[in-house]
PDB file of N, CA and C in Angstrom:
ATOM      1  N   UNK A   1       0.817  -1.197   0.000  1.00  0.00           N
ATOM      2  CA  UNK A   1       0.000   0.000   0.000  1.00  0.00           C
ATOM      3  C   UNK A   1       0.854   1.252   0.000  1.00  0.00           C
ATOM      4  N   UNK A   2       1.893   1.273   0.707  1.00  0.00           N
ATOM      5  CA  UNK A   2       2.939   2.469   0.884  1.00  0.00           C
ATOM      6  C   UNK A   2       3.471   2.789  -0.567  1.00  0.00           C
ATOM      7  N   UNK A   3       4.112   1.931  -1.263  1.00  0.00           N
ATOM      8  CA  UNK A   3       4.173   2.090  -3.026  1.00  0.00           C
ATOM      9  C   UNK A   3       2.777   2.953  -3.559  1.00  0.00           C
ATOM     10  N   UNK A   4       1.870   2.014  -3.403  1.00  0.00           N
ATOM     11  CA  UNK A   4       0.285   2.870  -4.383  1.00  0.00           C
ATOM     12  C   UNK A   4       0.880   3.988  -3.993  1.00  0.00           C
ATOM     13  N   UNK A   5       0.509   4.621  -2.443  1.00  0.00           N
ATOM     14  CA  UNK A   5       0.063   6.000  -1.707  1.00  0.00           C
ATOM     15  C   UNK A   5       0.911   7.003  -2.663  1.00  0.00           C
ATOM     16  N   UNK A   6       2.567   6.492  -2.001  1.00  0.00           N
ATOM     17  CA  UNK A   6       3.458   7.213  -2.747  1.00  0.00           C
ATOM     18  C   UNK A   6       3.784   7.359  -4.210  1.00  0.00           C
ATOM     19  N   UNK A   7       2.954   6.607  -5.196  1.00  0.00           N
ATOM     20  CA  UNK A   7       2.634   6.899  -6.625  1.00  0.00           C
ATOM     21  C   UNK A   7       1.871   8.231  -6.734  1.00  0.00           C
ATOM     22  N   UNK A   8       0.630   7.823  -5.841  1.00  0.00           N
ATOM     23  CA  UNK A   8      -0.444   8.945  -6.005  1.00  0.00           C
ATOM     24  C   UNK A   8      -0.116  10.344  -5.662  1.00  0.00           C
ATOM     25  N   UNK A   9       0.669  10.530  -4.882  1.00  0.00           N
ATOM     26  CA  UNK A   9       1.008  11.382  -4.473  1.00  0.00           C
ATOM     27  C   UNK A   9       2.359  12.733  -5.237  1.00  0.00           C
ATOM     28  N   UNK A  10       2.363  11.800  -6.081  1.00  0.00           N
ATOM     29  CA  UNK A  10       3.901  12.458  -6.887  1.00  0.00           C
ATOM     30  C   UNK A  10       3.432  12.991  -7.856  1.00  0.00           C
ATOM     31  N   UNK A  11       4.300  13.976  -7.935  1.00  0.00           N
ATOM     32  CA  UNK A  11       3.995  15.516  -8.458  1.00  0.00           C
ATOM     33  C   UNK A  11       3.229  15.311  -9.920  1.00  0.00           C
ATOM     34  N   UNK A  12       2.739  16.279 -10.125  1.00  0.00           N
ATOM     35  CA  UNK A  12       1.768  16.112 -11.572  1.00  0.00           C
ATOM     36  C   UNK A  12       0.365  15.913 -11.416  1.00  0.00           C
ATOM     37  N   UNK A  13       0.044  14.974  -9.929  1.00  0.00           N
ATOM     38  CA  UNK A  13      -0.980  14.237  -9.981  1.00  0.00           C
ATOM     39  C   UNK A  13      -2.148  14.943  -9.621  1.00  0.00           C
ATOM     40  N   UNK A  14      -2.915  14.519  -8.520  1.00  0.00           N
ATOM     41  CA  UNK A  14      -4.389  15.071  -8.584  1.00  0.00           C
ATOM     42  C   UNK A  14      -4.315  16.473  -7.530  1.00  0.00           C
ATOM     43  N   UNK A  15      -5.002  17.210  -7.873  1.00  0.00           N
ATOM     44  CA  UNK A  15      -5.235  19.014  -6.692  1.00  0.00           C
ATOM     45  C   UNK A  15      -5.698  18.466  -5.528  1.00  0.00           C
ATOM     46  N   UNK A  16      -6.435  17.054  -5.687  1.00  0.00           N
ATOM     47  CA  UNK A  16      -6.670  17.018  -4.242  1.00  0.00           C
ATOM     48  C   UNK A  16      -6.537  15.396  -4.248  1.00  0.00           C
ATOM     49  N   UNK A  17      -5.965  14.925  -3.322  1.00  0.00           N
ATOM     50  CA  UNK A  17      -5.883  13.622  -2.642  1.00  0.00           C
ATOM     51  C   UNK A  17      -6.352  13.181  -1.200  1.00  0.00           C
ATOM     52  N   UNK A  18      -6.983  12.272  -0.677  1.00  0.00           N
ATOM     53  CA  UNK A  18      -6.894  12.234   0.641  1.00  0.00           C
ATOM     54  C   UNK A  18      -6.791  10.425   0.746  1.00  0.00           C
ATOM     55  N   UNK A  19      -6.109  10.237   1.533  1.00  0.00           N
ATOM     56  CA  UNK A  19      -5.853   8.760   2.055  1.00  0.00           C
ATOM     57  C   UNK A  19      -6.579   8.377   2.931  1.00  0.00           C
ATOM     58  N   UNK A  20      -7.206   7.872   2.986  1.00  0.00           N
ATOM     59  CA  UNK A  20      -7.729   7.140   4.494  1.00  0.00           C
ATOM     60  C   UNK A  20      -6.953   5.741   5.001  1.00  0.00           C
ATOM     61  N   UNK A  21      -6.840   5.782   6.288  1.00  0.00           N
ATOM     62  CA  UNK A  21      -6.010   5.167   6.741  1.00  0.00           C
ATOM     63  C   UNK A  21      -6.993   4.027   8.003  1.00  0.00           C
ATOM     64  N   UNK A  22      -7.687   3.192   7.983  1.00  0.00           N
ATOM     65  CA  UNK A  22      -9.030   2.951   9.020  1.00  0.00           C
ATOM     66  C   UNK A  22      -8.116   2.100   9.899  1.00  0.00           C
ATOM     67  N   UNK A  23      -8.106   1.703  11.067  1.00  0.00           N
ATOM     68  CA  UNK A  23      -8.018   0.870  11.462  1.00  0.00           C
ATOM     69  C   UNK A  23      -9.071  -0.719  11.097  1.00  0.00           C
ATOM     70  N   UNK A  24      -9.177  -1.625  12.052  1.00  0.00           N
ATOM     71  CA  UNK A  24      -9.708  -2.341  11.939  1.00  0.00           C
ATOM     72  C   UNK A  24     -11.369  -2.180  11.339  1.00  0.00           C
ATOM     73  N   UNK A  25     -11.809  -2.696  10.319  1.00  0.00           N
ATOM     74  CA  UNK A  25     -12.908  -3.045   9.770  1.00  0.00           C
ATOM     75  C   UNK A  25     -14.372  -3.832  10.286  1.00  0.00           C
ATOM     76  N   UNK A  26     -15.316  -3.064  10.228  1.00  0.00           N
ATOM     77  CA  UNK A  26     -16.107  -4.004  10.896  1.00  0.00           C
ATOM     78  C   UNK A  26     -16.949  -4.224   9.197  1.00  0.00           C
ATOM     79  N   UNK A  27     -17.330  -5.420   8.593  1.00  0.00           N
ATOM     80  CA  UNK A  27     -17.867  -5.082   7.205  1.00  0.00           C
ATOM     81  C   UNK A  27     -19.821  -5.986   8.313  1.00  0.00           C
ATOM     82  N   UNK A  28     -20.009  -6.393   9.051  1.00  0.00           N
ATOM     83  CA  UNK A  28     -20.906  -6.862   9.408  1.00  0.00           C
ATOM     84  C   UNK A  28     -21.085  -8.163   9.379  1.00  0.00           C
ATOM     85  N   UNK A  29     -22.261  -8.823   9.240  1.00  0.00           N
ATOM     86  CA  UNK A  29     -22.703 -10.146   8.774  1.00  0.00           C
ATOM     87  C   UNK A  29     -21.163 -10.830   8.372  1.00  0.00           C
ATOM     88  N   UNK A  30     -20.898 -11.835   8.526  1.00  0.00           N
ATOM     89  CA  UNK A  30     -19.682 -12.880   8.260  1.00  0.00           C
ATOM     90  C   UNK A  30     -19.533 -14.181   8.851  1.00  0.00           C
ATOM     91  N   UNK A  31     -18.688 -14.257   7.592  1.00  0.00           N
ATOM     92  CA  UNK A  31     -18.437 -16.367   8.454  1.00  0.00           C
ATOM     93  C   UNK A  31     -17.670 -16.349   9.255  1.00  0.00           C
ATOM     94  N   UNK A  32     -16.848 -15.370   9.054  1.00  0.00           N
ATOM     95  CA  UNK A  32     -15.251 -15.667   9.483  1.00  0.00           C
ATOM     96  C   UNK A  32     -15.439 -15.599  11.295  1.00  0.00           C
ATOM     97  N   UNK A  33     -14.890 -16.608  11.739  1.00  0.00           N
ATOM     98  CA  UNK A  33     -14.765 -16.311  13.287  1.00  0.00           C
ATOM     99  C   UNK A  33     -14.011 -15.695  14.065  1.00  0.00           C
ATOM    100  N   UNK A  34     -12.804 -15.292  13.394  1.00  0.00           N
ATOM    101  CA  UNK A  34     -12.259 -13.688  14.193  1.00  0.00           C
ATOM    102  C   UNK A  34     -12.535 -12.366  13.881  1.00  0.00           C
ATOM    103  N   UNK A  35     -13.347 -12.304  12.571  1.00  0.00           N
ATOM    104  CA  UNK A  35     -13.811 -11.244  12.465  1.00  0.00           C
ATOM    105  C   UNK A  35     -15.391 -11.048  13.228  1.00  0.00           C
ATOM    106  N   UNK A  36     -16.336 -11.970  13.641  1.00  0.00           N
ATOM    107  CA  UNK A  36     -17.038 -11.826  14.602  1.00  0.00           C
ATOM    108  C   UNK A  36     -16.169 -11.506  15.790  1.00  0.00           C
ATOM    109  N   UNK A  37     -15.501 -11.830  16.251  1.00  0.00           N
ATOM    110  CA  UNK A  37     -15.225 -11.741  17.833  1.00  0.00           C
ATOM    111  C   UNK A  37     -14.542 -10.149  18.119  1.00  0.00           C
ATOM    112  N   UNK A  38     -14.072 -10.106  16.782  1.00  0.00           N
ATOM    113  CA  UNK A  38     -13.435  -8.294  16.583  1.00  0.00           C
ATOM    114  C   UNK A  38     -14.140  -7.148  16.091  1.00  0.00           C
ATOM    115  N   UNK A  39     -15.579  -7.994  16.390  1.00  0.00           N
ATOM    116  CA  UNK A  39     -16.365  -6.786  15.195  1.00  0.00           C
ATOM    117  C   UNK A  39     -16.302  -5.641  16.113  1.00  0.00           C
ATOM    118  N   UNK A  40     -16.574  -5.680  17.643  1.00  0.00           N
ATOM    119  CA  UNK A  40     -17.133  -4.639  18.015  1.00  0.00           C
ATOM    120  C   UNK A  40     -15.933  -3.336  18.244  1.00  0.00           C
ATOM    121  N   UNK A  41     -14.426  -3.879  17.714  1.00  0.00           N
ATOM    122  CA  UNK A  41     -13.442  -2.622  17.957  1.00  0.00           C
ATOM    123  C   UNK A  41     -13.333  -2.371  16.503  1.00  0.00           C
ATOM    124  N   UNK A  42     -13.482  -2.848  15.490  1.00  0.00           N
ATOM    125  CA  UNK A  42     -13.336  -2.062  14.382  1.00  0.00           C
ATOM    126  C   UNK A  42     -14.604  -1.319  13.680  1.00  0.00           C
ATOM    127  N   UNK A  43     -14.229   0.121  12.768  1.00  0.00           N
ATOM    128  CA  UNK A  43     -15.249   0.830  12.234  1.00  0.00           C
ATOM    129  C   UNK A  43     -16.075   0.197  11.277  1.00  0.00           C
ATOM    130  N   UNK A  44     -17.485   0.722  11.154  1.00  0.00           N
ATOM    131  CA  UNK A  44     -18.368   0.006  10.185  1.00  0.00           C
ATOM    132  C   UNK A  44     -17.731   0.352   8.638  1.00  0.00           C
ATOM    133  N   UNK A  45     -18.443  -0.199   8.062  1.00  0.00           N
ATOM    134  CA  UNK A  45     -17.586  -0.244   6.415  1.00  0.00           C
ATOM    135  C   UNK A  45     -18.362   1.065   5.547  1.00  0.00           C
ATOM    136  N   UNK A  46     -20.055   1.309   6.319  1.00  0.00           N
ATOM    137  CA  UNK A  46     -20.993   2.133   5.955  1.00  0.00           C
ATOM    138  C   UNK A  46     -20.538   3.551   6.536  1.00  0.00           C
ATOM    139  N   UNK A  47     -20.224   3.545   7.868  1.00  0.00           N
ATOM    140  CA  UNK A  47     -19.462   4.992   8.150  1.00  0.00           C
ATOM    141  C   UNK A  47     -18.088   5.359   7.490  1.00  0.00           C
ATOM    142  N   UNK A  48     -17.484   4.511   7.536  1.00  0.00           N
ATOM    143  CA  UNK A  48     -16.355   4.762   6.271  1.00  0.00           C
ATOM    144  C   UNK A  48     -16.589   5.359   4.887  1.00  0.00           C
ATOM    145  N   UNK A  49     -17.421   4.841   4.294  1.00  0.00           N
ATOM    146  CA  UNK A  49     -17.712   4.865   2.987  1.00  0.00           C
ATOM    147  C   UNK A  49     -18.644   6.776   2.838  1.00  0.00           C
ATOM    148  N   UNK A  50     -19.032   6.326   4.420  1.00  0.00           N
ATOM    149  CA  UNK A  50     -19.619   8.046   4.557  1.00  0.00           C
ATOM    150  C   UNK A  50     -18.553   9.386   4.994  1.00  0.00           C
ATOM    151  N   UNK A  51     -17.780   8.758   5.336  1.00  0.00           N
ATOM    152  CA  UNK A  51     -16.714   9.842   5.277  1.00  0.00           C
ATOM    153  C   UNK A  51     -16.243   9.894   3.911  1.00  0.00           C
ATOM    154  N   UNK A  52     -15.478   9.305   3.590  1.00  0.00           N
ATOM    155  CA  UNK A  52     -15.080   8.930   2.268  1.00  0.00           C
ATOM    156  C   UNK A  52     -15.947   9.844   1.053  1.00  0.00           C
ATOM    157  N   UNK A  53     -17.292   9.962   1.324  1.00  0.00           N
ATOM    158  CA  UNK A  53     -18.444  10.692   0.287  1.00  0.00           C
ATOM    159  C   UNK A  53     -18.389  12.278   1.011  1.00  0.00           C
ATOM    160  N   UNK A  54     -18.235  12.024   2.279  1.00  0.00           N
ATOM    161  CA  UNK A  54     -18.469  13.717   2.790  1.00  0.00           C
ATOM    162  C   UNK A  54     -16.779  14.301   2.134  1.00  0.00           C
ATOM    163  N   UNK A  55     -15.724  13.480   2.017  1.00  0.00           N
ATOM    164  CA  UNK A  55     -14.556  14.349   1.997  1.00  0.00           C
ATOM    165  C   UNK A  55     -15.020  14.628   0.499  1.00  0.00           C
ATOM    166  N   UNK A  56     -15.336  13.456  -0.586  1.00  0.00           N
ATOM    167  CA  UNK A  56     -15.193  13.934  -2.154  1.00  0.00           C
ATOM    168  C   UNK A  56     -16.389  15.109  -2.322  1.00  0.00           C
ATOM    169  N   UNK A  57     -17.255  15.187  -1.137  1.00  0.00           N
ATOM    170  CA  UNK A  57     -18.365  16.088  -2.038  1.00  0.00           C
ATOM    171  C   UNK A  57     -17.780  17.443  -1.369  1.00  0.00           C
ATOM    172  N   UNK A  58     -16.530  17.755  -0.524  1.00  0.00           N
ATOM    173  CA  UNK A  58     -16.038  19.114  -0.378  1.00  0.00           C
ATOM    174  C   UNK A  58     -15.579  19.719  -0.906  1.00  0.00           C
ATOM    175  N   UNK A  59     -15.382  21.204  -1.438  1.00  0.00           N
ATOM    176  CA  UNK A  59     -15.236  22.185  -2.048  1.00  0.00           C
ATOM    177  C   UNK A  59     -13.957  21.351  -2.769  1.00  0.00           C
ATOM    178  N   UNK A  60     -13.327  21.714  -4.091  1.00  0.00           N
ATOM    179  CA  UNK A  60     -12.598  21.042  -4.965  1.00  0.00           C
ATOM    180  C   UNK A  60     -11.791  22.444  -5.042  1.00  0.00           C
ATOM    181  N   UNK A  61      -9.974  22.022  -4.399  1.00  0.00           N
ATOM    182  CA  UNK A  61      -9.118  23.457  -4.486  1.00  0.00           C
ATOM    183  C   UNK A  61      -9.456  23.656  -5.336  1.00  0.00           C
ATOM    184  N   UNK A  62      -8.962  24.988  -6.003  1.00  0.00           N
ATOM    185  CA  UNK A  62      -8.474  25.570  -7.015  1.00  0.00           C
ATOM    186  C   UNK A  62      -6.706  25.579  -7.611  1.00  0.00           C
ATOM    187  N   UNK A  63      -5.613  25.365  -6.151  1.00  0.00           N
ATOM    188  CA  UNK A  63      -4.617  24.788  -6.823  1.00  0.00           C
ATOM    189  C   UNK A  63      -4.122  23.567  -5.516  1.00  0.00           C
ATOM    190  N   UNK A  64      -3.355  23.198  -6.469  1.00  0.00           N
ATOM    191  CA  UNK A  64      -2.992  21.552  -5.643  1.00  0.00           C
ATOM    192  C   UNK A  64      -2.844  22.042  -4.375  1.00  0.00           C
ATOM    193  N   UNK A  65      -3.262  20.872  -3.468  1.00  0.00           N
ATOM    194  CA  UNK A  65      -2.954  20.932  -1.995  1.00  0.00           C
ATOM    195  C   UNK A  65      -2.360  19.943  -1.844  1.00  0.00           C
ATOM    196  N   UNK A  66      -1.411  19.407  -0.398  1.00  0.00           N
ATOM    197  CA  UNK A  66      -0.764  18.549  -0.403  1.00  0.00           C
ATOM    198  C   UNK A  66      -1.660  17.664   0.233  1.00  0.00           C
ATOM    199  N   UNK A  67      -1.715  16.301  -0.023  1.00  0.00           N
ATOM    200  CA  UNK A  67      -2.040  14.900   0.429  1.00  0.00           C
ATOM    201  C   UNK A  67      -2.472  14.914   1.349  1.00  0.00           C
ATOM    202  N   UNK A  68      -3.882  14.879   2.237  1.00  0.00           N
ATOM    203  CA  UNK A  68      -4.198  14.806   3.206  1.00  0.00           C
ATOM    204  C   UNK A  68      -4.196  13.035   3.642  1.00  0.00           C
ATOM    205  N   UNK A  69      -4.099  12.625   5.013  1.00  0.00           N
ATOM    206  CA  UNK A  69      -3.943  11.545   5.602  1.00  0.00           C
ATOM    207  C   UNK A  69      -4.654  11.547   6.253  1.00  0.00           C
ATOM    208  N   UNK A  70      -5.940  10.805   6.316  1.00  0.00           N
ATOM    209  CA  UNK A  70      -6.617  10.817   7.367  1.00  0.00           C
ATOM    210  C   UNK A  70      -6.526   9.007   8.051  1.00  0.00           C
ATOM    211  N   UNK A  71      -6.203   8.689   9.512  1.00  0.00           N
ATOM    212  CA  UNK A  71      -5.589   7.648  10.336  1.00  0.00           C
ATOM    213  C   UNK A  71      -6.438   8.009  11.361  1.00  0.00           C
ATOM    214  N   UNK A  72      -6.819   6.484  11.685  1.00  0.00           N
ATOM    215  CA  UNK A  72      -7.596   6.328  12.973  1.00  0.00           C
ATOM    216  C   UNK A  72      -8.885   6.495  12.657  1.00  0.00           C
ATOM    217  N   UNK A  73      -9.545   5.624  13.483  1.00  0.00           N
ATOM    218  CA  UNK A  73     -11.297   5.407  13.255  1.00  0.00           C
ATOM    219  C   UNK A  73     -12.016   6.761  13.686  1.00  0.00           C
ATOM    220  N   UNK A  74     -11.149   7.189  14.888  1.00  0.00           N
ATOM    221  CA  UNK A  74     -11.825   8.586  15.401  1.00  0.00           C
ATOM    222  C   UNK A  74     -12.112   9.938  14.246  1.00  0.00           C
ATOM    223  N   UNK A  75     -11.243  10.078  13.848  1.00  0.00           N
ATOM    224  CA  UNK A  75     -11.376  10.917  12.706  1.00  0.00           C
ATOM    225  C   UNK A  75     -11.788  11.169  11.879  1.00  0.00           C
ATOM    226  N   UNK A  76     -11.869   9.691  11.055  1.00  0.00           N
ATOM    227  CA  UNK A  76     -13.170   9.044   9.989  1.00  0.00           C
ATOM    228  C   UNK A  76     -14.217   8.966  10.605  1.00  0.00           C
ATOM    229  N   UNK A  77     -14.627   8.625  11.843  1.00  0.00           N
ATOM    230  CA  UNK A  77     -16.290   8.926  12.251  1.00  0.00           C
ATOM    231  C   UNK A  77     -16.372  10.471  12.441  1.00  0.00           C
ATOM    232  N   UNK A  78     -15.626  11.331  12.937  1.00  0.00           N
ATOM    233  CA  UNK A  78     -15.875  12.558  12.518  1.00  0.00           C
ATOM    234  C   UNK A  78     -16.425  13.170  11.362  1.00  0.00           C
ATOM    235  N   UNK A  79     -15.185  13.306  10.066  1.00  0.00           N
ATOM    236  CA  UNK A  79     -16.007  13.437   8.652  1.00  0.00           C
ATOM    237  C   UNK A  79     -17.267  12.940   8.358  1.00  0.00           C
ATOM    238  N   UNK A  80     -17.371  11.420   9.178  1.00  0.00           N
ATOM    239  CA  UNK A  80     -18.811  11.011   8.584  1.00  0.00           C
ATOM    240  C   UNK A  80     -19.929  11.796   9.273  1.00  0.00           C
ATOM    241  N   UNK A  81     -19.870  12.204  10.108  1.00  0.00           N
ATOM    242  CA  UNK A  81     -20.799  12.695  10.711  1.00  0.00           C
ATOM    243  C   UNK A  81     -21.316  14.153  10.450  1.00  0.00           C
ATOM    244  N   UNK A  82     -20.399  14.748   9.680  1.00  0.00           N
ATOM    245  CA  UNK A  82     -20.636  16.230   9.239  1.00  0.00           C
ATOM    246  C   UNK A  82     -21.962  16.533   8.885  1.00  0.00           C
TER     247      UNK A  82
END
């Protein structure tokens, strides 16, 4: 993933970027038996996906900005909640 990021990020590329960085995943419903037993510390996949929509539907610079990083579940439930 550190390769992709640092592709995206090199010069030429997009005015606006943002990374999200989630911790652990909660996607819901599953077979898997450690992902039941871990659901309840990782973020939902639906609040993610809502941050993720609140950052693309914000104002679009006008000239490049540098790479925002957004890390940690706390932060991403923030944006989502805007």
């Amino acid at each position: 993933m550190g390769q992709k990021e640092e592709k995206m990020k090199s010069p030429g590329g997009f005015l606006k970027l943002t990374i999200f960085r989630p911790g652990m995943l909660n996607r819901g419903v599953t077979d898997r038996f450690m992902e039941k037993m871990l659901s309840n510390f990782g973020i939902d996949v639906t609040l993610l996906a809502r941050a993720m929509v609140n950052d693309a539907e914000s104002a679009m610079p006008t000239a490049k900005e540098e790479p925002l990083i957004i890390s940690g579940n706390g932060k991403i439930t923030k944006l989502a909640n805007l």
